[in-house]
PDB file of N, CA and C in Angstrom:
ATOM      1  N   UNK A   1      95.000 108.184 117.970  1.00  0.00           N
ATOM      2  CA  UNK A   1      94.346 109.286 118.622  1.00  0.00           C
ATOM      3  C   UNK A   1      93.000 108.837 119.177  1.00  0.00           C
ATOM      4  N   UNK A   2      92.780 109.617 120.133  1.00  0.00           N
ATOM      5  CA  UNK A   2      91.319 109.062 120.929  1.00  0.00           C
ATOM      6  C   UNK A   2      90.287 109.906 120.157  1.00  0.00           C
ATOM      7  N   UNK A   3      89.038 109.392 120.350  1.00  0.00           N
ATOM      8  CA  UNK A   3      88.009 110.375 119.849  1.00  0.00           C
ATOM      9  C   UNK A   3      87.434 111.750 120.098  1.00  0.00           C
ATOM     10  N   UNK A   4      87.805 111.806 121.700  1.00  0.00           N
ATOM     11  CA  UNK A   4      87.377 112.930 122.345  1.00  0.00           C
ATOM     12  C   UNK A   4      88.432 113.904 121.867  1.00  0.00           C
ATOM     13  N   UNK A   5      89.758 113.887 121.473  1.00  0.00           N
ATOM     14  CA  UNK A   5      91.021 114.543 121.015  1.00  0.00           C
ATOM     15  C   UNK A   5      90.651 115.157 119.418  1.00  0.00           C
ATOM     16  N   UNK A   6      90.026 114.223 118.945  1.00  0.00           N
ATOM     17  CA  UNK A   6      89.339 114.491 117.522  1.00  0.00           C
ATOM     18  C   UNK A   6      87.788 115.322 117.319  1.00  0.00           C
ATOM     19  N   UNK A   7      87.341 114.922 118.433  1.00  0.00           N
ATOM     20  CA  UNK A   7      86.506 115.899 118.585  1.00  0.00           C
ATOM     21  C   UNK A   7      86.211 117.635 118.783  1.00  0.00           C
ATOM     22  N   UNK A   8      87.196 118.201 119.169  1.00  0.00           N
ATOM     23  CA  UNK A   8      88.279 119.064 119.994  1.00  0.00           C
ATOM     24  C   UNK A   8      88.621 119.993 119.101  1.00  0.00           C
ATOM     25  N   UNK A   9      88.877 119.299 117.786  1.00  0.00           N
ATOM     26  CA  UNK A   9      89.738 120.119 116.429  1.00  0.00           C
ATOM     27  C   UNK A   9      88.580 120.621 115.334  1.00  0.00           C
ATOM     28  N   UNK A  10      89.316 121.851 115.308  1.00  0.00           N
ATOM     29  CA  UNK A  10      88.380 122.464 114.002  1.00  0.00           C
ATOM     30  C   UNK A  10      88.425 121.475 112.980  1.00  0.00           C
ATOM     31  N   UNK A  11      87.589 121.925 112.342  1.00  0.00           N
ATOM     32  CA  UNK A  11      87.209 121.115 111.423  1.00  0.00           C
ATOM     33  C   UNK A  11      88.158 121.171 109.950  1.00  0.00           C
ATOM     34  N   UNK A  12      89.216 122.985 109.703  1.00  0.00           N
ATOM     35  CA  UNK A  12      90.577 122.504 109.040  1.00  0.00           C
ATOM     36  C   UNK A  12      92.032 121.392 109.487  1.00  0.00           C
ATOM     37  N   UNK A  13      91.517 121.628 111.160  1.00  0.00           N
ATOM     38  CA  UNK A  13      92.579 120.930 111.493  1.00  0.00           C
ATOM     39  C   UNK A  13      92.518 119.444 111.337  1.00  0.00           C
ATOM     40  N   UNK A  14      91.062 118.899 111.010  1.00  0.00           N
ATOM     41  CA  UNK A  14      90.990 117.536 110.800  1.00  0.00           C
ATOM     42  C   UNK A  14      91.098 116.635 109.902  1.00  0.00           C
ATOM     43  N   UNK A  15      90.803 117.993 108.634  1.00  0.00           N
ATOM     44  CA  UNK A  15      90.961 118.116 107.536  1.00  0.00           C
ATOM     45  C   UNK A  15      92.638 117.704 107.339  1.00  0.00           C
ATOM     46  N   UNK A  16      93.842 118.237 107.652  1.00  0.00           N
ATOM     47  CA  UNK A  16      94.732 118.116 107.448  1.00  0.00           C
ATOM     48  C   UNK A  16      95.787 117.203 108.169  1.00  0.00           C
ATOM     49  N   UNK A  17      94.686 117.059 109.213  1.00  0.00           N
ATOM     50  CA  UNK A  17      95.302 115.332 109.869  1.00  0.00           C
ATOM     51  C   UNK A  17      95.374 114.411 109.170  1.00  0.00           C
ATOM     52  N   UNK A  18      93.662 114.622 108.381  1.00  0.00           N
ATOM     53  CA  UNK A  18      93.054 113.205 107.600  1.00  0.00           C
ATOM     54  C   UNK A  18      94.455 112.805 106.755  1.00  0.00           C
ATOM     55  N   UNK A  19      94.810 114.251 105.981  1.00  0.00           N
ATOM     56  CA  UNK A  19      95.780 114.270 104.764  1.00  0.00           C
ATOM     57  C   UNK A  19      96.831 113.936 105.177  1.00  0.00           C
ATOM     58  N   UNK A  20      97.466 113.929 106.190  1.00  0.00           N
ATOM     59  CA  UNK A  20      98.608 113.192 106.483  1.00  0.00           C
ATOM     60  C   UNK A  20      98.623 112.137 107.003  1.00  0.00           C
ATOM     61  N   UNK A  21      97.484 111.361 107.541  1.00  0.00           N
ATOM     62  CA  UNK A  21      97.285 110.005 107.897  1.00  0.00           C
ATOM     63  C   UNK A  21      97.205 109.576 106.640  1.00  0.00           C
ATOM     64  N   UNK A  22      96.584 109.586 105.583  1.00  0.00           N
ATOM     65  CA  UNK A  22      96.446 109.033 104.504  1.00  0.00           C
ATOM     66  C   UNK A  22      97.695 108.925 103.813  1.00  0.00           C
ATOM     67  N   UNK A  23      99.023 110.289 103.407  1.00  0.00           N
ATOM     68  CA  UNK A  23     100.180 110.327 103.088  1.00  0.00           C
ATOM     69  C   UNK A  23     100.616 108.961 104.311  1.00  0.00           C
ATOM     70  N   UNK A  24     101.144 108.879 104.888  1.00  0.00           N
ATOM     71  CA  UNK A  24     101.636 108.049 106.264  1.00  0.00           C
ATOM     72  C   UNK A  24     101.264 106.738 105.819  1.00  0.00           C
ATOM     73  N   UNK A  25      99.497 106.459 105.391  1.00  0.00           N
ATOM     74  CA  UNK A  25      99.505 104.662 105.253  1.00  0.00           C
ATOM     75  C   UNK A  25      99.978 104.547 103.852  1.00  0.00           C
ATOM     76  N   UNK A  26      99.958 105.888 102.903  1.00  0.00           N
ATOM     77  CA  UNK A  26     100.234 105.443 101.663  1.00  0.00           C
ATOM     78  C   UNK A  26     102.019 105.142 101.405  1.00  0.00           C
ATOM     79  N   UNK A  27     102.667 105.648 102.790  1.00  0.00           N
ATOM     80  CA  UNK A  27     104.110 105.434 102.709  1.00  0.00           C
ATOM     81  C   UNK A  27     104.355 103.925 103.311  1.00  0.00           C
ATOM     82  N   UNK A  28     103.627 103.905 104.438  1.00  0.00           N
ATOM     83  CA  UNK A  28     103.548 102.227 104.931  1.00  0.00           C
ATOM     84  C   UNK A  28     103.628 101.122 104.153  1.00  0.00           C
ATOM     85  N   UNK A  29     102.750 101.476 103.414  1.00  0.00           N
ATOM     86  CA  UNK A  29     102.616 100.620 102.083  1.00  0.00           C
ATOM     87  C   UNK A  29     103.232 100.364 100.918  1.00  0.00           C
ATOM     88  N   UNK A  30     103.673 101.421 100.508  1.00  0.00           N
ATOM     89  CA  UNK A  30     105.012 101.264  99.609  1.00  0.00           C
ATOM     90  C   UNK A  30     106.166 100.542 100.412  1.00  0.00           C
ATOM     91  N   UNK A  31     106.326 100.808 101.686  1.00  0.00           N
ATOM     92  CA  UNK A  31     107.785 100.568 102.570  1.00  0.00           C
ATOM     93  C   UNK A  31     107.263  98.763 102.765  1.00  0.00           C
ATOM     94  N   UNK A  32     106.228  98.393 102.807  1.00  0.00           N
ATOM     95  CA  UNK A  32     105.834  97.395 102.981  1.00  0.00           C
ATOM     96  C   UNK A  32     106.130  96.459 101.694  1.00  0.00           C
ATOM     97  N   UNK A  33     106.027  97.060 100.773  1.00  0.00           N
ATOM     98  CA  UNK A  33     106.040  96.081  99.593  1.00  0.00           C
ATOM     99  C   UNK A  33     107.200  96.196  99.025  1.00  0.00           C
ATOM    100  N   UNK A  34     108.155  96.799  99.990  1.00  0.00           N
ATOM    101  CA  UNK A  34     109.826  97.257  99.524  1.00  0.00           C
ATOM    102  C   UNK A  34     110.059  96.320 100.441  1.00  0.00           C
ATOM    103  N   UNK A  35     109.569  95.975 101.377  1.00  0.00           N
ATOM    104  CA  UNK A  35     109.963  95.203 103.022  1.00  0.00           C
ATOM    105  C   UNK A  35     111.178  95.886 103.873  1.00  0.00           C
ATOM    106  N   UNK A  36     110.732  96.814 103.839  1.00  0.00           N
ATOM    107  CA  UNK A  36     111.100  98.338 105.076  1.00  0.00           C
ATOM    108  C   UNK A  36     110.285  97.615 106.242  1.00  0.00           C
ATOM    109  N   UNK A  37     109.550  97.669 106.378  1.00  0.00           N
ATOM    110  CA  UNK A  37     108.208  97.929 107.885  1.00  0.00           C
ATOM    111  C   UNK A  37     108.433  95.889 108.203  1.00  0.00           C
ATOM    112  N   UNK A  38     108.836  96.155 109.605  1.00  0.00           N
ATOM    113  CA  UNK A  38     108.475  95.158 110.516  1.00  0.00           C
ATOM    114  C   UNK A  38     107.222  94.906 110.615  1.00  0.00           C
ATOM    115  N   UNK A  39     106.591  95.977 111.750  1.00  0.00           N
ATOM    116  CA  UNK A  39     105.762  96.496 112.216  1.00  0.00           C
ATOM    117  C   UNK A  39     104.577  96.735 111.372  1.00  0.00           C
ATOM    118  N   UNK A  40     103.737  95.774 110.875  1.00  0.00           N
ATOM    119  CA  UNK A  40     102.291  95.355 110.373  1.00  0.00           C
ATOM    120  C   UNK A  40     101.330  96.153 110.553  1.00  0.00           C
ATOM    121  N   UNK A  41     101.583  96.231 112.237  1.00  0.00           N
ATOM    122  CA  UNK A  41     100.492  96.986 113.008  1.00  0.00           C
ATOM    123  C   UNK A  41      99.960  97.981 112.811  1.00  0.00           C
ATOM    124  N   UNK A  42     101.096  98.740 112.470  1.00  0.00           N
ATOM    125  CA  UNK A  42     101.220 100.140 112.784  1.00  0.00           C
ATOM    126  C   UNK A  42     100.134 100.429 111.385  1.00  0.00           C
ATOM    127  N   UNK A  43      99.834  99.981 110.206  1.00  0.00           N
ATOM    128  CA  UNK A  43      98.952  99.651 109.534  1.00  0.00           C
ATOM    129  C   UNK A  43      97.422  99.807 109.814  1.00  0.00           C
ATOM    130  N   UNK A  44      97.471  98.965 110.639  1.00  0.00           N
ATOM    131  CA  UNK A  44      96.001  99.102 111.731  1.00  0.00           C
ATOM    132  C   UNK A  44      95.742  99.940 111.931  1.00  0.00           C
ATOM    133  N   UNK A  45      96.879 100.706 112.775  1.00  0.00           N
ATOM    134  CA  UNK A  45      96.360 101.879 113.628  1.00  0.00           C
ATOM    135  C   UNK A  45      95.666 103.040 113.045  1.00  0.00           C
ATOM    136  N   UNK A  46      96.840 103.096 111.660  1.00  0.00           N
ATOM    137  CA  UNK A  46      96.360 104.432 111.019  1.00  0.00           C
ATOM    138  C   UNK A  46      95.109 104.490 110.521  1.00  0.00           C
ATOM    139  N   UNK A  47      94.686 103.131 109.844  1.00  0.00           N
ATOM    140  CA  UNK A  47      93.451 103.142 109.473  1.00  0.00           C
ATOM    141  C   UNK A  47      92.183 103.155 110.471  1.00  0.00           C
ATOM    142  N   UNK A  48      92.567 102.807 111.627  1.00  0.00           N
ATOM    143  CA  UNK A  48      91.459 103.301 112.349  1.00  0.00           C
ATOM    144  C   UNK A  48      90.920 104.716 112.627  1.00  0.00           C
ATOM    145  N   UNK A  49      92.539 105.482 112.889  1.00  0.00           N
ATOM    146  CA  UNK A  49      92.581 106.960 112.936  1.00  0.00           C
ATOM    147  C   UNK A  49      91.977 107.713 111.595  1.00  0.00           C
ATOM    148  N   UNK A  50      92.045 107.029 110.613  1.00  0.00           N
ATOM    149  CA  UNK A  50      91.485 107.746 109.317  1.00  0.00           C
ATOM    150  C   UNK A  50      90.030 107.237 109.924  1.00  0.00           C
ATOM    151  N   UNK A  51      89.505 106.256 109.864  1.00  0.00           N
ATOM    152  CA  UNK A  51      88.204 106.142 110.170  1.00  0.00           C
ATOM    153  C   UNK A  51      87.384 107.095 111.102  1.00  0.00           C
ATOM    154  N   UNK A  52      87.979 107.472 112.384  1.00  0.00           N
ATOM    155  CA  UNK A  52      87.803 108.054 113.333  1.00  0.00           C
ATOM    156  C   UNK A  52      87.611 109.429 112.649  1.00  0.00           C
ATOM    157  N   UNK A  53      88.702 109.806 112.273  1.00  0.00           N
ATOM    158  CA  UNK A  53      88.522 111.773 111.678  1.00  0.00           C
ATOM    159  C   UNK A  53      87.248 111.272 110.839  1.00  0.00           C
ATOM    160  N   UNK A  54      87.313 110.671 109.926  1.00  0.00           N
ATOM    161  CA  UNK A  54      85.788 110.746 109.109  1.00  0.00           C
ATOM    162  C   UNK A  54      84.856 110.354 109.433  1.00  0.00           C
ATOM    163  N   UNK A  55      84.618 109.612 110.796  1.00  0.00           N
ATOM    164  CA  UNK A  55      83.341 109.570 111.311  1.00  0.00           C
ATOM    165  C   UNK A  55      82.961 110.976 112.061  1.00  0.00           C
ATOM    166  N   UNK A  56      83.996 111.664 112.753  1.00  0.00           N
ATOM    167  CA  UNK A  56      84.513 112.681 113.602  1.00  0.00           C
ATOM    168  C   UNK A  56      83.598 114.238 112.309  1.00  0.00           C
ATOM    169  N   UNK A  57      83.574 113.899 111.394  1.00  0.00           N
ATOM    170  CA  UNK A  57      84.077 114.563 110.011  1.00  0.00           C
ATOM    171  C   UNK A  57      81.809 114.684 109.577  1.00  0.00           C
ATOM    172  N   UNK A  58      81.919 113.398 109.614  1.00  0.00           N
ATOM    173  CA  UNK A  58      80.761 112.995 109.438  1.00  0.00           C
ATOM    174  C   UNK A  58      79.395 113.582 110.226  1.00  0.00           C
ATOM    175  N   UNK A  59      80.095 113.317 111.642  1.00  0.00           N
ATOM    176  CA  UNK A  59      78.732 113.944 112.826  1.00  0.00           C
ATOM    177  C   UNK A  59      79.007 115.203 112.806  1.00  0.00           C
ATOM    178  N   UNK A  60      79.374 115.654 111.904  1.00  0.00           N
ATOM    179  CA  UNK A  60      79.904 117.550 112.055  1.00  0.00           C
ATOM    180  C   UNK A  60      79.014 117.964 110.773  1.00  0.00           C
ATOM    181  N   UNK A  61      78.809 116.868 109.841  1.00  0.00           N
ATOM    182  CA  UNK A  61      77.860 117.441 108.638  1.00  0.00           C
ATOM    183  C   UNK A  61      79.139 118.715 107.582  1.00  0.00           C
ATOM    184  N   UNK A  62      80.390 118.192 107.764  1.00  0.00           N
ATOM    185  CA  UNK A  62      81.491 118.642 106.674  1.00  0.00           C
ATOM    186  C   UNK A  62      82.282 118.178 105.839  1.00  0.00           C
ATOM    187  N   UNK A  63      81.610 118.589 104.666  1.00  0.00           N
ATOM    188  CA  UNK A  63      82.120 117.879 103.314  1.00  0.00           C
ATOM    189  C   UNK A  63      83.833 117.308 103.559  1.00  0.00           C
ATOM    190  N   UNK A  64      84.034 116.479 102.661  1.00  0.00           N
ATOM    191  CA  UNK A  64      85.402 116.361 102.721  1.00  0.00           C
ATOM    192  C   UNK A  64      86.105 117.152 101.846  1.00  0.00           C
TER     193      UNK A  64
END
């Protein structure tokens, strides 16, 4: 997701992005250490997107 897209969302709705990006890398990761997941990357991504909502999260001055 881009930042300006994250910017955009109430602040429950970011809330419950966060929570399913986090469910999502925590499934990556299990599937990873099962050796399900090709795709490494896709790893990356999410964690940037978690970064993003909580910086997003951050300049809003709302608790997590």
């Amino acid at each position: 997701m881009k930042a300006k897209e994250l910017k955009n969302k109430t602040p429950d709705e970011l809330k419950q992005l966060l929570k399913e990006k986090r469910e999502k890398l925590y499934q990556f990761k299990v599937d990873l250490s099962a050796g399900k997941v090709k795709d490494i990357r896709e790893i990356r991504l999410i964690k940037k997107d978690i970064a993003r909502i909580l910086t997003i999260l951050k300049e809003k001055n709302i608790k997590i």
